[in-house]
C-alpha atoms as a PDB file:
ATOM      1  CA  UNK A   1    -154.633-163.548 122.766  1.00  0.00           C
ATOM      2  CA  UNK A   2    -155.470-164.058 126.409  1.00  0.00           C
ATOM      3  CA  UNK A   3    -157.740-161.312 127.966  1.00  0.00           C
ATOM      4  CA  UNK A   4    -156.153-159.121 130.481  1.00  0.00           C
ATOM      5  CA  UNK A   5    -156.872-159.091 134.121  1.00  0.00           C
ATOM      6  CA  UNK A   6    -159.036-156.231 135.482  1.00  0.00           C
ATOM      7  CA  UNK A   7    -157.790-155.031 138.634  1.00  0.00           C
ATOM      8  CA  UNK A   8    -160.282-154.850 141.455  1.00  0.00           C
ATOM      9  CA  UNK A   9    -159.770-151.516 143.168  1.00  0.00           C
ATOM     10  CA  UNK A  10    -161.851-152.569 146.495  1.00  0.00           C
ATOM     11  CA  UNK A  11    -159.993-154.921 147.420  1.00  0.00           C
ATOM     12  CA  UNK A  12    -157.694-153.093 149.425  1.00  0.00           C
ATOM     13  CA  UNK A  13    -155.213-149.304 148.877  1.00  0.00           C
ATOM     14  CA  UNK A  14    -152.809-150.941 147.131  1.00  0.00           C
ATOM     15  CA  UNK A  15    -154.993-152.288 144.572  1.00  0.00           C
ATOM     16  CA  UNK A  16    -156.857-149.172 144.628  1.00  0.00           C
ATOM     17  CA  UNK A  17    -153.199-147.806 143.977  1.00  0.00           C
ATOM     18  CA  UNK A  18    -151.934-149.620 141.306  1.00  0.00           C
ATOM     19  CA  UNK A  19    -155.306-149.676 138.933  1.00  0.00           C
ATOM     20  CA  UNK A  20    -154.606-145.890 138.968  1.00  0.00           C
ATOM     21  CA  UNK A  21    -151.451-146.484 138.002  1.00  0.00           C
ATOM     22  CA  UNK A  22    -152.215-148.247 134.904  1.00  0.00           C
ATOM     23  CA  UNK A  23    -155.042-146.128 134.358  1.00  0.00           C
ATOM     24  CA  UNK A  24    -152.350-142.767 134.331  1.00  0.00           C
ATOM     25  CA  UNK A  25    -150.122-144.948 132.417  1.00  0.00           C
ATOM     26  CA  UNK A  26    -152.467-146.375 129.714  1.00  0.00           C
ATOM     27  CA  UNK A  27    -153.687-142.895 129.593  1.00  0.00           C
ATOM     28  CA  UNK A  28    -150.324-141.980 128.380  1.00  0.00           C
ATOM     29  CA  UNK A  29    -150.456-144.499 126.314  1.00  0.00           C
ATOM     30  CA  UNK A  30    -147.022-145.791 127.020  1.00  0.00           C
ATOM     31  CA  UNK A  31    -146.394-149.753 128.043  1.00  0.00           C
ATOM     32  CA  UNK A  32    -144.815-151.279 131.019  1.00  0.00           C
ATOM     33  CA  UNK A  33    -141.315-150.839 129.232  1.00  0.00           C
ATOM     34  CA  UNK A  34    -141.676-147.387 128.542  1.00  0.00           C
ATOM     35  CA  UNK A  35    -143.210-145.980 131.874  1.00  0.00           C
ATOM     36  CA  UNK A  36    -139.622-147.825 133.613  1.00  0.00           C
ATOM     37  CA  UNK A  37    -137.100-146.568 131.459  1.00  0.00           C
ATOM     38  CA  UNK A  38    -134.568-144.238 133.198  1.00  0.00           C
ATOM     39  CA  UNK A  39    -135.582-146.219 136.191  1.00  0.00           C
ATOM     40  CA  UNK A  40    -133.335-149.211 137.767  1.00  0.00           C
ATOM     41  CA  UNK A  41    -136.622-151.190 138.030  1.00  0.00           C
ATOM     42  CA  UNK A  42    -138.277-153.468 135.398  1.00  0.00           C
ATOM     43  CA  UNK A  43    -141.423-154.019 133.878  1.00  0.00           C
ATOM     44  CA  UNK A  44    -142.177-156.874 136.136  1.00  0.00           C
ATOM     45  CA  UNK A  45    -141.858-154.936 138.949  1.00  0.00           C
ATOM     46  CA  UNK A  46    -144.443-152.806 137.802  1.00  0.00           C
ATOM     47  CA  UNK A  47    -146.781-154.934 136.209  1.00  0.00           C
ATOM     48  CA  UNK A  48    -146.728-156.291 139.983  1.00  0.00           C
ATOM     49  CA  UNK A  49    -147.446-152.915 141.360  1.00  0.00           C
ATOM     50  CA  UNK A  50    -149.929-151.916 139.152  1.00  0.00           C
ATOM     51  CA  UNK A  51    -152.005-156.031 140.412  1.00  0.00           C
ATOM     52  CA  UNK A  52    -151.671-154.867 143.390  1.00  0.00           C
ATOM     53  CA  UNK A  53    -149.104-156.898 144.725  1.00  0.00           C
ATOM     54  CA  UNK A  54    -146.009-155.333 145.358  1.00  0.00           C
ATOM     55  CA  UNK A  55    -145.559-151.696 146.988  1.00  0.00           C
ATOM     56  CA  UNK A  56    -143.956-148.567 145.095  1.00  0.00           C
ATOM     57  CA  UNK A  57    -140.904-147.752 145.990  1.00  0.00           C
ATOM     58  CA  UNK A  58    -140.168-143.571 146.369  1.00  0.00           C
ATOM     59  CA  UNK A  59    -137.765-143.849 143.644  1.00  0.00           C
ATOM     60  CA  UNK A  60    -139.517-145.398 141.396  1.00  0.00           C
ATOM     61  CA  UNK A  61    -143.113-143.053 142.700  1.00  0.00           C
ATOM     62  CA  UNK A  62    -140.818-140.219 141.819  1.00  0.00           C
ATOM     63  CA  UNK A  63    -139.558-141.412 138.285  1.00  0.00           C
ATOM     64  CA  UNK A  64    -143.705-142.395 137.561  1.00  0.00           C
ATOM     65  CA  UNK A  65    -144.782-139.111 138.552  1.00  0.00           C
ATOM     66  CA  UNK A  66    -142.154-136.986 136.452  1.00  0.00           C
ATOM     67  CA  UNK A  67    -142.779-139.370 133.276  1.00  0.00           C
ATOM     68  CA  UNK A  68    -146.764-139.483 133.791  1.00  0.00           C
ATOM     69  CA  UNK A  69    -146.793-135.721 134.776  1.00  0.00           C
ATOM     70  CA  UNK A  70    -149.480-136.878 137.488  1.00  0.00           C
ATOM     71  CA  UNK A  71    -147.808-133.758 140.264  1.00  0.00           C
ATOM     72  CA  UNK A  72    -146.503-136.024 142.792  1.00  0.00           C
ATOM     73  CA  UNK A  73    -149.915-137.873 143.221  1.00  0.00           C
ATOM     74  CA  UNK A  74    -147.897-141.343 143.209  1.00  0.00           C
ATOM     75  CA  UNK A  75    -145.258-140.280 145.432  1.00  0.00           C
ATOM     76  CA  UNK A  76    -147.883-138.529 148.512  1.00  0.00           C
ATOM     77  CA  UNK A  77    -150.030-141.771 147.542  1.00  0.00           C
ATOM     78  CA  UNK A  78    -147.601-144.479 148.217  1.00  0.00           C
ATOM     79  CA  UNK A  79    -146.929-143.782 151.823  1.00  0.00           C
ATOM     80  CA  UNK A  80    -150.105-145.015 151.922  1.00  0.00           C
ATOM     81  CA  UNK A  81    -149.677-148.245 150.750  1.00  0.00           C
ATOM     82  CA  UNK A  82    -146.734-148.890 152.623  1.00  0.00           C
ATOM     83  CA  UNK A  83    -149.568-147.771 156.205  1.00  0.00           C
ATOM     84  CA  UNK A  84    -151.869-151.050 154.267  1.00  0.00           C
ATOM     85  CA  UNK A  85    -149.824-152.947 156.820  1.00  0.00           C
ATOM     86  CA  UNK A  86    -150.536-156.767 157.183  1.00  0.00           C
ATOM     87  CA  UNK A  87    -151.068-157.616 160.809  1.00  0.00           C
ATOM     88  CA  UNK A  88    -148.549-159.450 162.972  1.00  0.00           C
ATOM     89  CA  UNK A  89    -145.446-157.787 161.913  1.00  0.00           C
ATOM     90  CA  UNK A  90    -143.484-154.796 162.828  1.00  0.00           C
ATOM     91  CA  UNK A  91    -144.568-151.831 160.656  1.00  0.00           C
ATOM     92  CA  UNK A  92    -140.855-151.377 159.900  1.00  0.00           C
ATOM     93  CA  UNK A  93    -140.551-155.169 158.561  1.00  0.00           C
ATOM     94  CA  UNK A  94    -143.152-154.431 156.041  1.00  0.00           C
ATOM     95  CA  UNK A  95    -140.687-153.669 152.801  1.00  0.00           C
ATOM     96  CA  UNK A  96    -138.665-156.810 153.521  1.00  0.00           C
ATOM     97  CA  UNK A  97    -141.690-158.905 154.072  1.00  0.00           C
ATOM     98  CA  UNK A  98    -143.158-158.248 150.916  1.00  0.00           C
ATOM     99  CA  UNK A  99    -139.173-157.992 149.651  1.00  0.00           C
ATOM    100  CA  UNK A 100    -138.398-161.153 150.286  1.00  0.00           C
ATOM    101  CA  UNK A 101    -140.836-163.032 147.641  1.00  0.00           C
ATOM    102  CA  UNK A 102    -139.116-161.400 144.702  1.00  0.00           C
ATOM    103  CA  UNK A 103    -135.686-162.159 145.729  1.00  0.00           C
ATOM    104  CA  UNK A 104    -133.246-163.751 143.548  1.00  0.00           C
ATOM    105  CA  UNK A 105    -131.371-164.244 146.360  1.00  0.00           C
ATOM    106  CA  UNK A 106    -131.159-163.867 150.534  1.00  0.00           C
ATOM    107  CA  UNK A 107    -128.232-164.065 152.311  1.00  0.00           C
ATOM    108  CA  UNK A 108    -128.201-163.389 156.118  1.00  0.00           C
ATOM    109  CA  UNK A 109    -125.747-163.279 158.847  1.00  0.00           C
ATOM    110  CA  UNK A 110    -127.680-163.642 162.846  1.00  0.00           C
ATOM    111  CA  UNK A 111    -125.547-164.269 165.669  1.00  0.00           C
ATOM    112  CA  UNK A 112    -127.824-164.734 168.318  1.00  0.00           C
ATOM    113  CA  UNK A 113    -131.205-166.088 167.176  1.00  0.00           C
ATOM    114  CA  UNK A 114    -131.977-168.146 163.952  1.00  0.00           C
ATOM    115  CA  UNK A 115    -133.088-166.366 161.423  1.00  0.00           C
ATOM    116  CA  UNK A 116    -137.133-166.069 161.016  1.00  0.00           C
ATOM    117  CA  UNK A 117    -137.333-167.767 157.859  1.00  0.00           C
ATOM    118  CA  UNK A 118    -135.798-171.143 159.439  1.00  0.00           C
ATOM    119  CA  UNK A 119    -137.294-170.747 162.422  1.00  0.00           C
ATOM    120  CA  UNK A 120    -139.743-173.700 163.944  1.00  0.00           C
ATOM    121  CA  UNK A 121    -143.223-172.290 165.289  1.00  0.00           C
ATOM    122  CA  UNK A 122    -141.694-172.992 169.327  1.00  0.00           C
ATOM    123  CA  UNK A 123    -138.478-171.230 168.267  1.00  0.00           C
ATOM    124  CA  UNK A 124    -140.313-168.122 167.326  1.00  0.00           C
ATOM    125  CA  UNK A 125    -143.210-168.350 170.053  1.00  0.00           C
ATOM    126  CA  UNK A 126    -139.963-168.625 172.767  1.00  0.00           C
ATOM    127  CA  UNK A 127    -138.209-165.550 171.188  1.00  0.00           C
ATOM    128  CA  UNK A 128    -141.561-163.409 170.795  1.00  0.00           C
ATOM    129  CA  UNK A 129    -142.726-163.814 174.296  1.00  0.00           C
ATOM    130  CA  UNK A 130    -138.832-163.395 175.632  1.00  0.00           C
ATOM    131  CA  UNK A 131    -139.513-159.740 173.585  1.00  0.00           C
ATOM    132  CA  UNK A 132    -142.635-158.697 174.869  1.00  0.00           C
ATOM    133  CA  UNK A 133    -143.718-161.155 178.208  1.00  0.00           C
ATOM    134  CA  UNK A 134    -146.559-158.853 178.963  1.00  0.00           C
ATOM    135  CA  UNK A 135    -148.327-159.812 175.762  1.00  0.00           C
ATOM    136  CA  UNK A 136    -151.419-161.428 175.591  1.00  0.00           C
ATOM    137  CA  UNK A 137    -151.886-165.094 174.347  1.00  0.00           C
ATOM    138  CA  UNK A 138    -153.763-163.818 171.779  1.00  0.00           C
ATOM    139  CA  UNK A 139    -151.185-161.227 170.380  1.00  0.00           C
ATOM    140  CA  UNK A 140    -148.362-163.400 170.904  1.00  0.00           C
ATOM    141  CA  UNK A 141    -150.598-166.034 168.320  1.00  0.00           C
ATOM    142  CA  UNK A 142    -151.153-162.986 165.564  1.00  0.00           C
ATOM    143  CA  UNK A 143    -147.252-162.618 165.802  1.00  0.00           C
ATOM    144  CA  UNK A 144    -146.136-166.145 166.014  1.00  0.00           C
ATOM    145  CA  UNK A 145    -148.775-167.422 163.039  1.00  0.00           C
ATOM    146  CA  UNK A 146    -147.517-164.006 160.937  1.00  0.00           C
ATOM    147  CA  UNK A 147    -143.860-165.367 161.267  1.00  0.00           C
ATOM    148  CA  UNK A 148    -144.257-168.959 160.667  1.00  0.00           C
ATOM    149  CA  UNK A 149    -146.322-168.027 157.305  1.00  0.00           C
ATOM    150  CA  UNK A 150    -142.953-166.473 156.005  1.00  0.00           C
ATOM    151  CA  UNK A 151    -141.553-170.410 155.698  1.00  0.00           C
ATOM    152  CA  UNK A 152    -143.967-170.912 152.821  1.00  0.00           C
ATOM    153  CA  UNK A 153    -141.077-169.263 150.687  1.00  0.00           C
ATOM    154  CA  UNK A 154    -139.089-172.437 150.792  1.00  0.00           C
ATOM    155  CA  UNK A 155    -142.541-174.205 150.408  1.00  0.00           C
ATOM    156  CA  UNK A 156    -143.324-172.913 146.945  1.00  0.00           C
ATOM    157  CA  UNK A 157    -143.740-175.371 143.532  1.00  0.00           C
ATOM    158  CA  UNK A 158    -142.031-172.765 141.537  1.00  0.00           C
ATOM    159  CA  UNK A 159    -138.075-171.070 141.799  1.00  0.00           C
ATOM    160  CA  UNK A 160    -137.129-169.783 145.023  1.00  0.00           C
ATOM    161  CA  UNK A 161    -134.509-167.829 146.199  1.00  0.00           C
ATOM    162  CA  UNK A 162    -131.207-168.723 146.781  1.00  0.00           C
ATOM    163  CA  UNK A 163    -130.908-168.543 150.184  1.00  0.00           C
ATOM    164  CA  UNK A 164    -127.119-168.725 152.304  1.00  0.00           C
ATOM    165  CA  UNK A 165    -127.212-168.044 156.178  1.00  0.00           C
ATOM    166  CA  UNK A 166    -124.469-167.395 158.583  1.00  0.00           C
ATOM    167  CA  UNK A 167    -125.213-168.609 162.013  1.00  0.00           C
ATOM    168  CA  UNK A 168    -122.564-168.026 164.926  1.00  0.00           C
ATOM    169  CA  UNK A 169    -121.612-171.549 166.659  1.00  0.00           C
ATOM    170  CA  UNK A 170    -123.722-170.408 169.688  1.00  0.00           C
ATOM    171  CA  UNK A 171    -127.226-170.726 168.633  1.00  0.00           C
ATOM    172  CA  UNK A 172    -126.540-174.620 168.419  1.00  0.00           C
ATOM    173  CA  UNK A 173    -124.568-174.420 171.929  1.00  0.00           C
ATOM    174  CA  UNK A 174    -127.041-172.773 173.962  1.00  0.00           C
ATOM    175  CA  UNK A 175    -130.464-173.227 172.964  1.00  0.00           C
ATOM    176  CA  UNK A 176    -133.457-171.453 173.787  1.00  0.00           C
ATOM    177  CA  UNK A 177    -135.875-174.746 174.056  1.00  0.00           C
ATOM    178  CA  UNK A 178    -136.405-177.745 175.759  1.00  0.00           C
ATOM    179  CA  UNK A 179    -133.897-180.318 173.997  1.00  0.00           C
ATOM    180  CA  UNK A 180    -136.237-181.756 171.995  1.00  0.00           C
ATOM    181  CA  UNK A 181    -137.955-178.707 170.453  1.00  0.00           C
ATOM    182  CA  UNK A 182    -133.522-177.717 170.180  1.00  0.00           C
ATOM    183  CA  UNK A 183    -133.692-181.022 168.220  1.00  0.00           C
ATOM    184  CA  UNK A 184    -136.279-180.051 165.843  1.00  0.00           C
ATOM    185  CA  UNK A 185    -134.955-176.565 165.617  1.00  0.00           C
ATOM    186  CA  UNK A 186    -131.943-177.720 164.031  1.00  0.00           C
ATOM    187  CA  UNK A 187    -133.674-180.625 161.874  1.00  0.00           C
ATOM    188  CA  UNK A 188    -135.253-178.120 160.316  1.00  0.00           C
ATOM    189  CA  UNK A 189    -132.290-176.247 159.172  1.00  0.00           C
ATOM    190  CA  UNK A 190    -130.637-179.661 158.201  1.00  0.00           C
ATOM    191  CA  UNK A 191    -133.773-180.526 156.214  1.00  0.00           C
ATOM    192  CA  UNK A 192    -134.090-177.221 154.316  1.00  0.00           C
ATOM    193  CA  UNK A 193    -130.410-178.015 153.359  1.00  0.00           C
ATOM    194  CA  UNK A 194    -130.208-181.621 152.335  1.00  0.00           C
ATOM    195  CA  UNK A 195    -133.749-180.469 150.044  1.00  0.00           C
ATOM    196  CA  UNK A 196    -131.196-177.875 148.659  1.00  0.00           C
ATOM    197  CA  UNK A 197    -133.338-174.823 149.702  1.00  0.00           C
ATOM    198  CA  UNK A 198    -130.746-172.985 151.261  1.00  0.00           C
ATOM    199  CA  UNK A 199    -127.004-173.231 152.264  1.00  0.00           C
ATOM    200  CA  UNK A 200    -126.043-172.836 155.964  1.00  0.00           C
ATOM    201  CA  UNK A 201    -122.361-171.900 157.040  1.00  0.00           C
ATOM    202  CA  UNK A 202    -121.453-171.734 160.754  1.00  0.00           C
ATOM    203  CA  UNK A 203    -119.213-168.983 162.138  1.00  0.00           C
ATOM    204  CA  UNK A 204    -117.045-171.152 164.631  1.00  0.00           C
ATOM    205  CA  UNK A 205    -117.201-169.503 168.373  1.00  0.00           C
ATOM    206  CA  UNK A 206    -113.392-168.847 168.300  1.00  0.00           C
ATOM    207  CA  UNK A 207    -112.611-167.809 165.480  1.00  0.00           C
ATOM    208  CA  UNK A 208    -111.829-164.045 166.764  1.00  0.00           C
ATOM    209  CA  UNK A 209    -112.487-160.556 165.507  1.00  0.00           C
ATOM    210  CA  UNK A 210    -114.293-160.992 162.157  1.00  0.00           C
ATOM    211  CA  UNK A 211    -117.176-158.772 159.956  1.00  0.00           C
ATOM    212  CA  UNK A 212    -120.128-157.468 161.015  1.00  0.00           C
ATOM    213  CA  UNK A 213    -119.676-158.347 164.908  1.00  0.00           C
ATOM    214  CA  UNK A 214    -122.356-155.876 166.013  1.00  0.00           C
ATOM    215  CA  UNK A 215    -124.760-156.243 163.287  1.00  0.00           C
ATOM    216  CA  UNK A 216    -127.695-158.794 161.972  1.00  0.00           C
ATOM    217  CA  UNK A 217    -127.777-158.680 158.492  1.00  0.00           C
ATOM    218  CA  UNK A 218    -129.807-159.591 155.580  1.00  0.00           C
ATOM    219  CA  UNK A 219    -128.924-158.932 151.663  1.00  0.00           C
ATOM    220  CA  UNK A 220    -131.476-159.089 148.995  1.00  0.00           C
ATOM    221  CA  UNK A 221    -130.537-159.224 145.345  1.00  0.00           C
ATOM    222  CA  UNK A 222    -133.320-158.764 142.629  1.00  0.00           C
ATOM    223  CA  UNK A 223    -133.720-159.425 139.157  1.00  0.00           C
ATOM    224  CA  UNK A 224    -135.945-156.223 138.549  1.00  0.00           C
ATOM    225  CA  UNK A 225    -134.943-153.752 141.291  1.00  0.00           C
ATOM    226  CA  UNK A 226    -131.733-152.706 143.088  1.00  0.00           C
ATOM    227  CA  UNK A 227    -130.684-154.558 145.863  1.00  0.00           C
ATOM    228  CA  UNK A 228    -131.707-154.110 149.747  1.00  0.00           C
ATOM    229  CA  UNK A 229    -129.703-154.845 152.778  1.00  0.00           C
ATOM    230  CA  UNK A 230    -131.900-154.957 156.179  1.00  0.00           C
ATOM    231  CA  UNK A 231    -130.880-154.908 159.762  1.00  0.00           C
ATOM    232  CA  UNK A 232    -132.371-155.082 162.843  1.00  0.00           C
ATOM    233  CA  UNK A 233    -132.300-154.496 166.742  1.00  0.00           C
ATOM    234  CA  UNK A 234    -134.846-155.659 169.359  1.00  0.00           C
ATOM    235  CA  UNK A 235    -137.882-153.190 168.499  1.00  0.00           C
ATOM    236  CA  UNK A 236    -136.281-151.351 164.988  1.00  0.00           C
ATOM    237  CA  UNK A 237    -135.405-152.120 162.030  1.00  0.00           C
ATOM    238  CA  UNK A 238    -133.685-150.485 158.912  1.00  0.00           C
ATOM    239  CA  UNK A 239    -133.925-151.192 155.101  1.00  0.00           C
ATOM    240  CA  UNK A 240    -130.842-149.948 153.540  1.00  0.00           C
ATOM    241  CA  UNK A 241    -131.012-148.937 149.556  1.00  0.00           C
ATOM    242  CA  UNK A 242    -128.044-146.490 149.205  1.00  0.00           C
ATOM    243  CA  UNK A 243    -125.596-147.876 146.477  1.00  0.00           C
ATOM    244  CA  UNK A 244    -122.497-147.509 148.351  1.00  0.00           C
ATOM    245  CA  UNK A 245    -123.909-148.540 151.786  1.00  0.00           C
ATOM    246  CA  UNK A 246    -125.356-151.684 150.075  1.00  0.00           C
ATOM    247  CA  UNK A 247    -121.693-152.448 148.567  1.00  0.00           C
ATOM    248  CA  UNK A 248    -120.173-152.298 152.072  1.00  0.00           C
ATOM    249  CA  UNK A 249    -122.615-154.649 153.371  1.00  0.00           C
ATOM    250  CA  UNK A 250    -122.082-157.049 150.208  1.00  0.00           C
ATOM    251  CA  UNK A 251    -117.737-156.753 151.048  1.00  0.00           C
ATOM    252  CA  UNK A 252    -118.638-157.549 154.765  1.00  0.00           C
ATOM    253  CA  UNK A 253    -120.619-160.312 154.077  1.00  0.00           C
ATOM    254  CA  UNK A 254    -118.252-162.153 151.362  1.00  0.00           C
ATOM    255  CA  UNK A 255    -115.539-161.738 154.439  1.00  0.00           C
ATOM    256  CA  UNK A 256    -117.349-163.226 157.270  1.00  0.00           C
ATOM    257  CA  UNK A 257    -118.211-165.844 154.771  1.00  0.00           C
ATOM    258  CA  UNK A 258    -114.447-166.510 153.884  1.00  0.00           C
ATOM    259  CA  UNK A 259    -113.941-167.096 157.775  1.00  0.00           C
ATOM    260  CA  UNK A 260    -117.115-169.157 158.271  1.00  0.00           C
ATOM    261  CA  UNK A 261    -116.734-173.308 157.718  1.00  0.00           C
ATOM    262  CA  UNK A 262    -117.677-174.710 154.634  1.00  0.00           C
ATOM    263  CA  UNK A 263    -120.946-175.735 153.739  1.00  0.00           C
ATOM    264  CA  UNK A 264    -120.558-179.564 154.362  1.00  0.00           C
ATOM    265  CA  UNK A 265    -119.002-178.995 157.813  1.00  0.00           C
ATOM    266  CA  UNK A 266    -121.358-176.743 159.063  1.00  0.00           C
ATOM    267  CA  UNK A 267    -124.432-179.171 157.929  1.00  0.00           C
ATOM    268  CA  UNK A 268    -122.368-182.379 160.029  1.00  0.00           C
ATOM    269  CA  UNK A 269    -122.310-179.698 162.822  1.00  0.00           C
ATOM    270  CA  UNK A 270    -126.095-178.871 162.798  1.00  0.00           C
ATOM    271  CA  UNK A 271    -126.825-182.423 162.746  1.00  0.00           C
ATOM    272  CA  UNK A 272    -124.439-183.592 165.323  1.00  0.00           C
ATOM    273  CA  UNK A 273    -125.752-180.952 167.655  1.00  0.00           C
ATOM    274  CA  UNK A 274    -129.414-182.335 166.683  1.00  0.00           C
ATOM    275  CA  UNK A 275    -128.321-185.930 167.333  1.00  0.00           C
ATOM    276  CA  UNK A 276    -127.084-184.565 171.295  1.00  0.00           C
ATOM    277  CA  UNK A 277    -130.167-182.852 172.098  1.00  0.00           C
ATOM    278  CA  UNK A 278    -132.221-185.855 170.776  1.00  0.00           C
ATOM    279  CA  UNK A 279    -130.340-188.070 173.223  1.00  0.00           C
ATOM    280  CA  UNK A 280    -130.733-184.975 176.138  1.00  0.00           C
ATOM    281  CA  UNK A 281    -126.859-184.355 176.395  1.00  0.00           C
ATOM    282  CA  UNK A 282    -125.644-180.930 175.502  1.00  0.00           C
ATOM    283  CA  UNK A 283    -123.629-180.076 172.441  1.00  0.00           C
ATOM    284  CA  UNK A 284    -120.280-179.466 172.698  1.00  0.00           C
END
């Protein structure tokens, strides 16, 4: 039988966190299973939590400290964790971030920029600097190098998620870059796609009213936790966990996908538009 893994507490709150946890939970004496039953999270989930590498949610904090009896200590404890912010993203990003590598699935919908995970290192230095020009070199670096590391999820030897995006027709029409940083924008989207790591539909610029015109969406499905929808505005953002909210979201999304093109033709689109910048004419 293979030893188990201590937990080293020093290394940081929320491994200081979660070797309490087991530590209240072995004290117990109850197993993984036991401690999440009459949750809607699984044992995985917090076998990850107690290593150190996922945060406690306040649901789940709650249901821990009403089974352990521990008077709430998990619950006041894990706002903490969620403050053990990694640098170079928005302190409100910090539940997707971590989110996002335990999704079964991400599907997004972004009208006006391309979405962060598919973004090329000048895509996301142009759109960083067009947030916050009086930034320092330096800052803008911490922010750009933060971003780009989120493209290691498509990078990974083992299962990733299954990724869809919705991008509107604009964002190969009127690009942000220089035509050939356009050019590798949108090779990188067609490369992610022919390696079958995600699926890419494009919303057509006339296609009229349709779902979620005012909103940029994402949608995360897990196989150990509920799901999360997140959206986001300039300098907020807002993780969504409510049941019925999250269901809207899900309808919303399935329509804008109906009215969308199909995979195939939105991938010859991406490419063609790729194939115009490379030659410096414009898409059209």
């Amino acid at each position: 039988m293979a030893r188990r893994k201590d937990i080293d507490g020093s290394a940081g709150v929320p491994t200081f966190y979660g070797k309490e946890l087991r530590y209240q939970r072995e004290l117990a004496g109850l197993t993984l299973q036991q401690l999440v039953e009459g949750s809607f999270y699984g044992q995985s989930h917090l076998s990850e939590i107690e290593r150190g590498e996922r945060r406690m949610p306040a649901e789940l904090a709650e249901h821990v400290d009403r089974v352990l009896k521990t008077d709430g200590f998990f619950q006041r404890c894990c706002e903490d964790v969620r403050k053990a912010r990694r640098t170079g993203h928005a302190e409100y990003f910090e539940r997707v971030l971590e989110a996002e590598k335990y999704a079964e699935s991400i599907e997004e919908w972004s009208p006006t920029v391309v979405p962060g995970l598919l973004q090329t290192e000048p895509y996301t230095r142009a759109v960083v600097q067009a947030a916050q020009p009086l930034a320092s070199e330096a800052e803008v670096d911490e922010k750009v190098n933060a971003s780009t590391a989120r493209a290691c999820l498509f990078e990974r030897d083992h299962k990733t998620p299954e990724y869809w995006a919705i991008l509107h027709e604009s964002l190969l029409r009127h690009p942000i870059l220089p035509s050939e940083d356009a050019a590798d924008q949108l090779d990188r989207i067609s490369a992610l796609t022919r390696s079958r790591r995600i699926v890419p539909q494009i919303l057509p610029w006339n296609c009229g009213p349709h779902p979620l015109m005012p909103s940029t969406v994402m949608i995360m499905a897990f196989p150990d936790a509920p799901p999360l929808v997140y959206t986001e505005a300039q300098y907020s953002g807002d993780t969504i966990d409510d049941p019925a909210l999250v269901k809207k979201y899900r309808k919303a999304y399935d329509r804008l996908r109906a009215v969308a093109l199909p995979p195939e033709a939105s991938l010859a689109m991406i490419e063609e538009a790729a194939e115009d910048y490379r030659n410096g004419k414009q898409p059209h």
